[in-house]
N, C-alpha and C. Protein backbone atom coordinates (compact mmCIF):
# COMPACT_ATOMS: atom_id res chain seq x y z
N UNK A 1 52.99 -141.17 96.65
CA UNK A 1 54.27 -141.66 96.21
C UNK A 1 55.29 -140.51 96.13
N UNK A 2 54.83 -139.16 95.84
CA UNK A 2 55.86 -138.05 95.93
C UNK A 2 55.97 -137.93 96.71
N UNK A 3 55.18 -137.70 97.64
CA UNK A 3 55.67 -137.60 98.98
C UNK A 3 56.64 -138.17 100.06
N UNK A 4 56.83 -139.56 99.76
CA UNK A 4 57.33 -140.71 100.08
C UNK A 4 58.80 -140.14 99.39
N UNK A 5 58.75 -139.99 98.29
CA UNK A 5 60.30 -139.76 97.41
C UNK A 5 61.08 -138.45 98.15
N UNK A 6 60.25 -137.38 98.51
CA UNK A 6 60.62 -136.13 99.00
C UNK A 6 61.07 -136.05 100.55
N UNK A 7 60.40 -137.27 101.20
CA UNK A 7 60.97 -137.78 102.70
C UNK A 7 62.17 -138.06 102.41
N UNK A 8 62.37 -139.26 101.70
CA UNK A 8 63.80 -139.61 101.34
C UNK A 8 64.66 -139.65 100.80
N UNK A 9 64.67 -138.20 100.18
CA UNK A 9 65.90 -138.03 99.10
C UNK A 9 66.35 -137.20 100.43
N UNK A 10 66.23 -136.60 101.56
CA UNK A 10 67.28 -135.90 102.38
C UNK A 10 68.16 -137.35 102.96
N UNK A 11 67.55 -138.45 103.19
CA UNK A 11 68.41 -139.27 103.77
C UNK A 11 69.02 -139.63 102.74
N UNK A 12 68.77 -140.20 101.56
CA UNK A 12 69.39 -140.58 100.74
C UNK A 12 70.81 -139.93 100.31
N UNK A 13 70.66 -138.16 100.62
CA UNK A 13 71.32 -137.12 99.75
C UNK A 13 72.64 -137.03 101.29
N UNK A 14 72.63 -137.53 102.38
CA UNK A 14 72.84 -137.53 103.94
C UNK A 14 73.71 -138.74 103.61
N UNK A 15 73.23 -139.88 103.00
CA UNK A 15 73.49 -141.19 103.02
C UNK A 15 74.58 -141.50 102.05
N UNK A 16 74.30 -140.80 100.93
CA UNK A 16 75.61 -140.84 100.02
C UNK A 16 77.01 -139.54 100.47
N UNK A 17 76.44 -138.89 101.14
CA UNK A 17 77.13 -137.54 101.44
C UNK A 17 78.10 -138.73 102.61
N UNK A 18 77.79 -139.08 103.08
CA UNK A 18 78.68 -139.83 104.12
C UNK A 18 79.34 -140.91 103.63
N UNK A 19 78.99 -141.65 102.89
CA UNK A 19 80.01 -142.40 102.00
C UNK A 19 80.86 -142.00 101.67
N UNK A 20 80.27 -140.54 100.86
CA UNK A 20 81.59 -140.02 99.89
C UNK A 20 82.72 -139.52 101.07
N UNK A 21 82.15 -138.72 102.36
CA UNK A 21 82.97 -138.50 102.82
C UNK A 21 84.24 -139.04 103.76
N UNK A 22 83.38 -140.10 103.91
CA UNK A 22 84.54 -141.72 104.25
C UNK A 22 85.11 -142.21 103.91
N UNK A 23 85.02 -141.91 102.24
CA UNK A 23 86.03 -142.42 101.11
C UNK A 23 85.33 -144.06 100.78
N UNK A 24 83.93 -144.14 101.18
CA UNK A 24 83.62 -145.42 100.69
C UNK A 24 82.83 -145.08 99.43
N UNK A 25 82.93 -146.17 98.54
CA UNK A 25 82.41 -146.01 97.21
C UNK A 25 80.88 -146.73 97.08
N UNK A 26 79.81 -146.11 96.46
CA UNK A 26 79.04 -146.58 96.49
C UNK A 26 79.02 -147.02 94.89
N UNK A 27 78.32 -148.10 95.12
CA UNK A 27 78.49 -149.38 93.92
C UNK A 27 76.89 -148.92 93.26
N UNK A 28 76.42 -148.19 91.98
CA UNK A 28 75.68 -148.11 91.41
C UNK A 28 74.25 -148.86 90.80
N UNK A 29 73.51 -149.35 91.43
CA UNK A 29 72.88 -150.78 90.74
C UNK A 29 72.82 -150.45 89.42
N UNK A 30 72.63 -151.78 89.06
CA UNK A 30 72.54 -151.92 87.56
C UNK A 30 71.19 -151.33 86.64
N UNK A 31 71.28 -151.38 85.45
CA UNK A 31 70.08 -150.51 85.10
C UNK A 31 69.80 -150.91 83.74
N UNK A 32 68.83 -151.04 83.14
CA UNK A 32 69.02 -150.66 81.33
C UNK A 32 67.91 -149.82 81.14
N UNK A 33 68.28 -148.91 79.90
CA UNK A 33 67.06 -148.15 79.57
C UNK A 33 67.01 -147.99 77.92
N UNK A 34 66.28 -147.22 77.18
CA UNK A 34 66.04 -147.13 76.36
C UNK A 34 66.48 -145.70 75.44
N UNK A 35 67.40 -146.01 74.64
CA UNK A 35 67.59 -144.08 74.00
C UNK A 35 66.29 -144.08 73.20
N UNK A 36 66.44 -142.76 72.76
CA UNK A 36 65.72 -141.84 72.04
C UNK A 36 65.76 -142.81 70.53
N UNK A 37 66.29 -143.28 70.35
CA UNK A 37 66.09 -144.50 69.17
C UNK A 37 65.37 -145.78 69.17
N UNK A 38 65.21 -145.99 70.81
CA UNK A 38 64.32 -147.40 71.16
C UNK A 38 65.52 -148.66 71.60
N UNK A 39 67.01 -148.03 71.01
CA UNK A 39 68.04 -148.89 71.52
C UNK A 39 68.27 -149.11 73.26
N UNK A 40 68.51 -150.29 73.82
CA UNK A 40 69.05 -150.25 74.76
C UNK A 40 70.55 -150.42 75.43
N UNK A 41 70.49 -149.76 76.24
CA UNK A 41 71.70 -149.24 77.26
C UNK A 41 71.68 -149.66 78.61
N UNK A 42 72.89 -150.59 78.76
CA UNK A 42 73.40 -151.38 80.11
C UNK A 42 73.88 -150.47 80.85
N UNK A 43 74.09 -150.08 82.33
CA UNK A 43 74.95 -149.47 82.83
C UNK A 43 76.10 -150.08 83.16
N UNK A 44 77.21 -149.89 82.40
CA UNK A 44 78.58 -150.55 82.35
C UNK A 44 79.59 -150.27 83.23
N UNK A 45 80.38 -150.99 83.38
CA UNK A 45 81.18 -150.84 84.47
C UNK A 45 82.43 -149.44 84.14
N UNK A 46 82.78 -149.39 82.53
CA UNK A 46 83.22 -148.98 82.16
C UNK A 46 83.27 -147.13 82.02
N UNK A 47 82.31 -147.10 82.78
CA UNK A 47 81.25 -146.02 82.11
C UNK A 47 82.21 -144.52 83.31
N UNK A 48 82.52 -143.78 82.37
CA UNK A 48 82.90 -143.01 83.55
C UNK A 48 82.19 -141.93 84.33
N UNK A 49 81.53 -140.90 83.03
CA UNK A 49 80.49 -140.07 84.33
C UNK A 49 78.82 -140.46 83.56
N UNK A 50 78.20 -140.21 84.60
CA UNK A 50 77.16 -140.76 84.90
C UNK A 50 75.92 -139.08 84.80
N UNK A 51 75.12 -138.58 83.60
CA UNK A 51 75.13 -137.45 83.54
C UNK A 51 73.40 -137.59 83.78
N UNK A 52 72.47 -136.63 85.18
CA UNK A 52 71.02 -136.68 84.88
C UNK A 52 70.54 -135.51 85.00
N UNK A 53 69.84 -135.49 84.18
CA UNK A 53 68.39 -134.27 84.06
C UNK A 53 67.06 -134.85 84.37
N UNK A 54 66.44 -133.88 85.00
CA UNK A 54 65.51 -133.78 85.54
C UNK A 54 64.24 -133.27 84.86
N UNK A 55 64.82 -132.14 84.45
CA UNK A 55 63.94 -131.05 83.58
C UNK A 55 64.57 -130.84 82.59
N UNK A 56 63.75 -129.49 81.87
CA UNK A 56 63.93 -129.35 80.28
C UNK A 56 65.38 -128.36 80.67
N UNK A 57 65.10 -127.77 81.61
CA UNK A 57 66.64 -126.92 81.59
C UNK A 57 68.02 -127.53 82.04
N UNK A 58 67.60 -128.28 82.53
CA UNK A 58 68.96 -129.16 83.16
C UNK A 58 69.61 -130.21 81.49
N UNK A 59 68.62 -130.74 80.75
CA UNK A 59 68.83 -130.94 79.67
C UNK A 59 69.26 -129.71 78.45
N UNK A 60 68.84 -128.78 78.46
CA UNK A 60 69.77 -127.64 77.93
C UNK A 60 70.50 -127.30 77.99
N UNK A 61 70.73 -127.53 79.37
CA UNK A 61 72.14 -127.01 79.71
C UNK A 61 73.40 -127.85 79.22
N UNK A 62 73.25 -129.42 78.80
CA UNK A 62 74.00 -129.85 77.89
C UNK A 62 74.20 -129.83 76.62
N UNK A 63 73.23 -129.81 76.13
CA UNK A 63 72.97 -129.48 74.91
C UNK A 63 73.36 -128.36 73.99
N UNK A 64 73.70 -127.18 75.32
CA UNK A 64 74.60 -125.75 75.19
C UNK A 64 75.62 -125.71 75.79
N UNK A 65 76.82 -127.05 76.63
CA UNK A 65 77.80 -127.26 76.55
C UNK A 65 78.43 -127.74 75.41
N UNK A 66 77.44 -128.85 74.86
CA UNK A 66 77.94 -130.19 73.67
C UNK A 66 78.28 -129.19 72.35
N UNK A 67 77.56 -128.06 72.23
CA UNK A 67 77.44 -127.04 71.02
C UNK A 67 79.06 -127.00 70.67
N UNK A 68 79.77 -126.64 71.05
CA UNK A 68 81.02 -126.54 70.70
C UNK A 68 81.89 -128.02 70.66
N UNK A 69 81.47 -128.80 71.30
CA UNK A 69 82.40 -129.57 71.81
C UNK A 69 81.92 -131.24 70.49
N UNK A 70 80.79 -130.90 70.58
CA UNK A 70 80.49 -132.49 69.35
C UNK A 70 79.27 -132.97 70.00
N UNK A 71 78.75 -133.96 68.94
CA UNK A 71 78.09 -134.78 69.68
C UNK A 71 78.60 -135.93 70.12
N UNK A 72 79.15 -135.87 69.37
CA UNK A 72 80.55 -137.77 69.58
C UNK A 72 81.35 -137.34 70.96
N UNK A 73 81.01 -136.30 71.41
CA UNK A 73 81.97 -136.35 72.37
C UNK A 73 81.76 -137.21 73.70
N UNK A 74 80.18 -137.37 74.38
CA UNK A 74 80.14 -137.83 75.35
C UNK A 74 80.20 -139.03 75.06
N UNK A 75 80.49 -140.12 73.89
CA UNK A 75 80.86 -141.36 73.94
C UNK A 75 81.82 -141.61 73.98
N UNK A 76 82.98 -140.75 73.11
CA UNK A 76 84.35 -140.54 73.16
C UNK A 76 85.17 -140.80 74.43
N UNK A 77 84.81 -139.80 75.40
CA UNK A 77 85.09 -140.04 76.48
C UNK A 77 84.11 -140.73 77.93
N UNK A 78 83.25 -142.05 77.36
CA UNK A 78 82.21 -143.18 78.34
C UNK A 78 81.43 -141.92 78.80
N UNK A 79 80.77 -141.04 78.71
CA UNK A 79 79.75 -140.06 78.75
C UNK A 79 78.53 -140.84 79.04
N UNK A 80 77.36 -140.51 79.76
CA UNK A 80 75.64 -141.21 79.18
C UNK A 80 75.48 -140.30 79.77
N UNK A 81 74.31 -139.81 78.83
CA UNK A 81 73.62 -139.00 79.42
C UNK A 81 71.54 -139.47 79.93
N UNK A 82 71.24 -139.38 80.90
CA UNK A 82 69.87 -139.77 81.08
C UNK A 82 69.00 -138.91 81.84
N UNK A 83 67.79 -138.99 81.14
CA UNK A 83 66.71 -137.99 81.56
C UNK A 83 65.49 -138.17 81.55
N UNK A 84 65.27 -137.50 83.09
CA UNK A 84 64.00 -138.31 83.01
C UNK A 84 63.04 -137.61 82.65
N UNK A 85 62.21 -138.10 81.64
CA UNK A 85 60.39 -137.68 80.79
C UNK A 85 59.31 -138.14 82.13
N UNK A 86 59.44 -138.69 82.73
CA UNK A 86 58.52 -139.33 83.75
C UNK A 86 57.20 -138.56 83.69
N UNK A 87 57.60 -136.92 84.28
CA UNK A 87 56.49 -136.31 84.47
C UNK A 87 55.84 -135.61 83.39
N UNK A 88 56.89 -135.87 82.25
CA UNK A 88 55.84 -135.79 80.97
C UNK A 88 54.52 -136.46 80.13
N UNK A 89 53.43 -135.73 79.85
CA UNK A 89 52.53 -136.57 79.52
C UNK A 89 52.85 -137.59 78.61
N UNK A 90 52.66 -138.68 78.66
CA UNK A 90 52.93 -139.81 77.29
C UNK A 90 52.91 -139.47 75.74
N UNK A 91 51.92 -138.85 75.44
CA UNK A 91 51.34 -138.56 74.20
C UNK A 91 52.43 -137.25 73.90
N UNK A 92 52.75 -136.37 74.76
CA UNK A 92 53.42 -135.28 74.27
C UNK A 92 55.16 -135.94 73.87
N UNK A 93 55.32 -136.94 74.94
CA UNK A 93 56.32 -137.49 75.03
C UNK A 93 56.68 -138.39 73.45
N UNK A 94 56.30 -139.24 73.31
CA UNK A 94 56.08 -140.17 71.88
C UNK A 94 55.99 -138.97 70.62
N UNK A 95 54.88 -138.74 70.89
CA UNK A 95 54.88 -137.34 69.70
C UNK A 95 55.45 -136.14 69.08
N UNK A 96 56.27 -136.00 70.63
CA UNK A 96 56.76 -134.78 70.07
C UNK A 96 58.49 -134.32 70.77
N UNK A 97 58.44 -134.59 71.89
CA UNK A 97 60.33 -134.97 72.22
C UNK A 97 60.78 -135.44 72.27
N UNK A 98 60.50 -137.26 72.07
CA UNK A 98 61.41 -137.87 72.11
C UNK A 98 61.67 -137.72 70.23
N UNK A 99 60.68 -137.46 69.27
CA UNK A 99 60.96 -137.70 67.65
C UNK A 99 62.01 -136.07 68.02
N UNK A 100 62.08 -135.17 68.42
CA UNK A 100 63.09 -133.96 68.72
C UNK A 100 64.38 -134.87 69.42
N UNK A 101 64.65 -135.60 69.55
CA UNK A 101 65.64 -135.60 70.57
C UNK A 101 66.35 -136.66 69.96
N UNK A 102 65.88 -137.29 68.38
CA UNK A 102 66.57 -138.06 67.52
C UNK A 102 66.99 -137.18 66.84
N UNK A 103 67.17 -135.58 66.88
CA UNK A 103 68.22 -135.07 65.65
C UNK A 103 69.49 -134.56 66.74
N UNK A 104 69.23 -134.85 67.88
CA UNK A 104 70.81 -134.51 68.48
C UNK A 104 71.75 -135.53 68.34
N UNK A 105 73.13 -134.95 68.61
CA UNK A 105 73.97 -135.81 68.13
C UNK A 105 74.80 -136.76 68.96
N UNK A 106 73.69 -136.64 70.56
CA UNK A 106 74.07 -138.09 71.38
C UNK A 106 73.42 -138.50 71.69
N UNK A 107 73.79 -139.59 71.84
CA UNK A 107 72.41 -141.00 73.21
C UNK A 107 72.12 -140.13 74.07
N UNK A 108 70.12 -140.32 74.57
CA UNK A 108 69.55 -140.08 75.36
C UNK A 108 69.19 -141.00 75.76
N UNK A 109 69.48 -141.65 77.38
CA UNK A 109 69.09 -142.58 77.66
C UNK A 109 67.47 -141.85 78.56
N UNK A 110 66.29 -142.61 78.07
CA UNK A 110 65.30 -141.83 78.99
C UNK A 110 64.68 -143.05 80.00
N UNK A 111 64.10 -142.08 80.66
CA UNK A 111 64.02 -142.99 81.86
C UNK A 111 62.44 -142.38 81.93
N UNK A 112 61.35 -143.47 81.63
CA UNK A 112 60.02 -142.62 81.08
C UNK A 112 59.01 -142.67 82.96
N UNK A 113 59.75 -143.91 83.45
CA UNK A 113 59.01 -144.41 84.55
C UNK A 113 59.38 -143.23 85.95
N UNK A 114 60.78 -142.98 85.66
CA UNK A 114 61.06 -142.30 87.06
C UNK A 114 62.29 -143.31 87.97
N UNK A 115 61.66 -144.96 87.10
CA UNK A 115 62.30 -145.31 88.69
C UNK A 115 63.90 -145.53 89.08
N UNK A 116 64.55 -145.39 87.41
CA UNK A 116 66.20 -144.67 87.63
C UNK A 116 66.62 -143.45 88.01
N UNK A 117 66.32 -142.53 87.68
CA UNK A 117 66.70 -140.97 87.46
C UNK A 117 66.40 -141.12 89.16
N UNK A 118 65.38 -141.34 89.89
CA UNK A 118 64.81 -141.39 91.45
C UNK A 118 65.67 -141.98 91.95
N UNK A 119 66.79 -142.54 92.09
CA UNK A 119 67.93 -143.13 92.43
C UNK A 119 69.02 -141.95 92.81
N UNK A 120 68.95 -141.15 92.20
CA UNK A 120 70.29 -140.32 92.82
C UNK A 120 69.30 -138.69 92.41
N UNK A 121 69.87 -138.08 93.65
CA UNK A 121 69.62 -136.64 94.30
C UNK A 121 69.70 -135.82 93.32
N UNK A 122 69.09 -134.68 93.43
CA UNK A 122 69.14 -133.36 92.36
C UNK A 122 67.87 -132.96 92.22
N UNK A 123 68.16 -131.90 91.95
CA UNK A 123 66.77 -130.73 91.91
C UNK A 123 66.20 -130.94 90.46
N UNK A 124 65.31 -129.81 89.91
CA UNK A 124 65.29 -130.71 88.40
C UNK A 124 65.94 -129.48 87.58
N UNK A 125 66.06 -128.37 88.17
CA UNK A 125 67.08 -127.43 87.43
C UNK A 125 68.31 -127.48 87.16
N UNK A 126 68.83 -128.53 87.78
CA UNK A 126 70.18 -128.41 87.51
C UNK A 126 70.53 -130.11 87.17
N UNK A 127 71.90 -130.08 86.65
CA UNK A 127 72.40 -131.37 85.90
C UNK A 127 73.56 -131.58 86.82
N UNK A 128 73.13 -133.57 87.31
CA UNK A 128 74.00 -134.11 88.11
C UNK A 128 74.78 -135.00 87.88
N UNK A 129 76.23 -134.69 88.08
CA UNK A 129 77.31 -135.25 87.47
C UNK A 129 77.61 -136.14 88.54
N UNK A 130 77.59 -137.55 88.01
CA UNK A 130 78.18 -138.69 88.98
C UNK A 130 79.23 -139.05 88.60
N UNK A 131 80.62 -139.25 88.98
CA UNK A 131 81.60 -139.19 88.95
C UNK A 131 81.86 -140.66 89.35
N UNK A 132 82.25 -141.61 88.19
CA UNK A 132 82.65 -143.00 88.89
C UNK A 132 83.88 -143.57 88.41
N UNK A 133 83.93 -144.76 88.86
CA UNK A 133 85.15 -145.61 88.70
C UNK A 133 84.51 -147.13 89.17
N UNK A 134 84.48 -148.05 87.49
CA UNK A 134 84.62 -149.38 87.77
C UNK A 134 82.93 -149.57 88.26
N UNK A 135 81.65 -148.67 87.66
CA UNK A 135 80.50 -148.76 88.54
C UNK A 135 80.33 -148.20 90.25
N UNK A 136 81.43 -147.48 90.70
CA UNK A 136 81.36 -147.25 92.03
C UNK A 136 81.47 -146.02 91.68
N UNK A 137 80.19 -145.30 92.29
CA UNK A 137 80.13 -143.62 92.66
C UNK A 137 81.90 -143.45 93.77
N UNK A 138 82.50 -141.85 93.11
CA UNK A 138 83.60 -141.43 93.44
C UNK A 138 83.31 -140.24 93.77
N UNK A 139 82.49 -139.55 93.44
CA UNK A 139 82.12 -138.40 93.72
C UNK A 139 80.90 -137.64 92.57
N UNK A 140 79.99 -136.33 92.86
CA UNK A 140 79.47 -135.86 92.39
C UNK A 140 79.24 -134.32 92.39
N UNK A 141 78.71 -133.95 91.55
CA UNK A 141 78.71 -132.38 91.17
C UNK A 141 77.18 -132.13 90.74
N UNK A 142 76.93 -130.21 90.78
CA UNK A 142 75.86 -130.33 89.97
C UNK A 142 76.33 -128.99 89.25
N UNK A 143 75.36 -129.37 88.43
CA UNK A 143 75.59 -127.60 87.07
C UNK A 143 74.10 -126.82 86.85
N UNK A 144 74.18 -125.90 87.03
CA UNK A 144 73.50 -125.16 86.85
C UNK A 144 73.81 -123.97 85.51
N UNK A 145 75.32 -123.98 85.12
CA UNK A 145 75.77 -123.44 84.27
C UNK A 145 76.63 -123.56 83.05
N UNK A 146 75.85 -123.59 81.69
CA UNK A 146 76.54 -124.66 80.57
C UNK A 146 77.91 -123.99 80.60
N UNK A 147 78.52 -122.96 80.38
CA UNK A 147 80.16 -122.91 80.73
C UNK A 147 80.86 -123.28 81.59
N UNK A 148 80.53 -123.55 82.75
CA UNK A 148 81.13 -124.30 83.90
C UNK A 148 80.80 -126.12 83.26
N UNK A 149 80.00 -126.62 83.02
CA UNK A 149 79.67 -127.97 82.28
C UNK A 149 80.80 -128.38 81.53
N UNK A 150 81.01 -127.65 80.40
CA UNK A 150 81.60 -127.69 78.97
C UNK A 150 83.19 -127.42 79.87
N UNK A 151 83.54 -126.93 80.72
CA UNK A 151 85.20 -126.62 81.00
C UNK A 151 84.60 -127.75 81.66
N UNK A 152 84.28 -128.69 82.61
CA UNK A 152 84.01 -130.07 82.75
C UNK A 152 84.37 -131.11 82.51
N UNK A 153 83.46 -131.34 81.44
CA UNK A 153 83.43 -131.81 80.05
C UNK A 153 85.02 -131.85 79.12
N UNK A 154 85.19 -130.61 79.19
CA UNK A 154 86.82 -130.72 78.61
C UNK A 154 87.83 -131.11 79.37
N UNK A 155 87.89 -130.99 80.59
CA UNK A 155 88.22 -131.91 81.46
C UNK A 155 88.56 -133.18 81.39
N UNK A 156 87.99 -134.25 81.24
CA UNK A 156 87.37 -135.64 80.82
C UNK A 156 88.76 -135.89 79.45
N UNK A 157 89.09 -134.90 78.39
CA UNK A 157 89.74 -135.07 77.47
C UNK A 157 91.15 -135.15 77.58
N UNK A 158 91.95 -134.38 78.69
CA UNK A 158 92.77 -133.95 79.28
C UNK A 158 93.74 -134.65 79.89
């Protein structure tokens, strides 16, 4: 099955790259998942960027943008942030980061299966910013660096 995913994230990453560059919008499927509270989360039309981690550093790296900026901030301005645990063991997962990841001060939407976060391209080091309008991908970014994130991020307020 990884293997299968690793064939086709170049077409996939080819496939949206040509949309974007045609100026056609790709329309997001729909999704719900679960935060770090057990609440669930629709993907709304409303929603403006679209934020994923992969790994533990790509999730840090927000977490050391948000430091200055709030936790209220990524709702403030339609923010979600989602990340995927997939390749975390279960037991470590339940036990011990997701009860860590109820004292931050935003929604984690997690994605425990894989089979959202596997939807759009990115390495697992770095954090991928989907950029939408109305549910239609407009464009995307990635970060590798929480000060470049956070001037971003402040962006969005502006």
């Amino acid at each position: 099955m990884r293997l299968l995913r690793w064939c086709c994230l170049p077409l996939l990453i080819t496939w949206m790259g040509v949309a974007l560059a045609q100026g056609e919008a790709t329309r997001l499927a729909p999704w719900t998942l679960l935060d770090q509270f057990d609440r669930p989360y629709t993907l709304e039309p409303d929603l403006r960027v679209l934020l994923v981690a992969r790994g533990m550093d790509a999730s840090g790296l927000l977490d050391e943008a948000l430091a200055e900026l709030g936790g209220d901030y990524l709702e403030r301005h339609s923010v979600v942030f989602l990340a995927d645990i997939s390749g975390m063991p279960a037991p470590i997962a339940s036990l011990f980061a997701v009860p860590a990841m109820r004292d931050y001060g935003y929604r984690v939407m997690l994605d425990r299966s894989g089979r959202v976060a596997s939807r759009y391209p990115g390495e697992k080091a770095e954090l991928l910013w989907l950029d939408l309008d109305n549910g239609e991908l407009r464009g995307q970014r990635q970060f590798t660096d929480a000060g470049a994130l956070r001037q971003a991020l402040q962006a969005l307020g502006q």
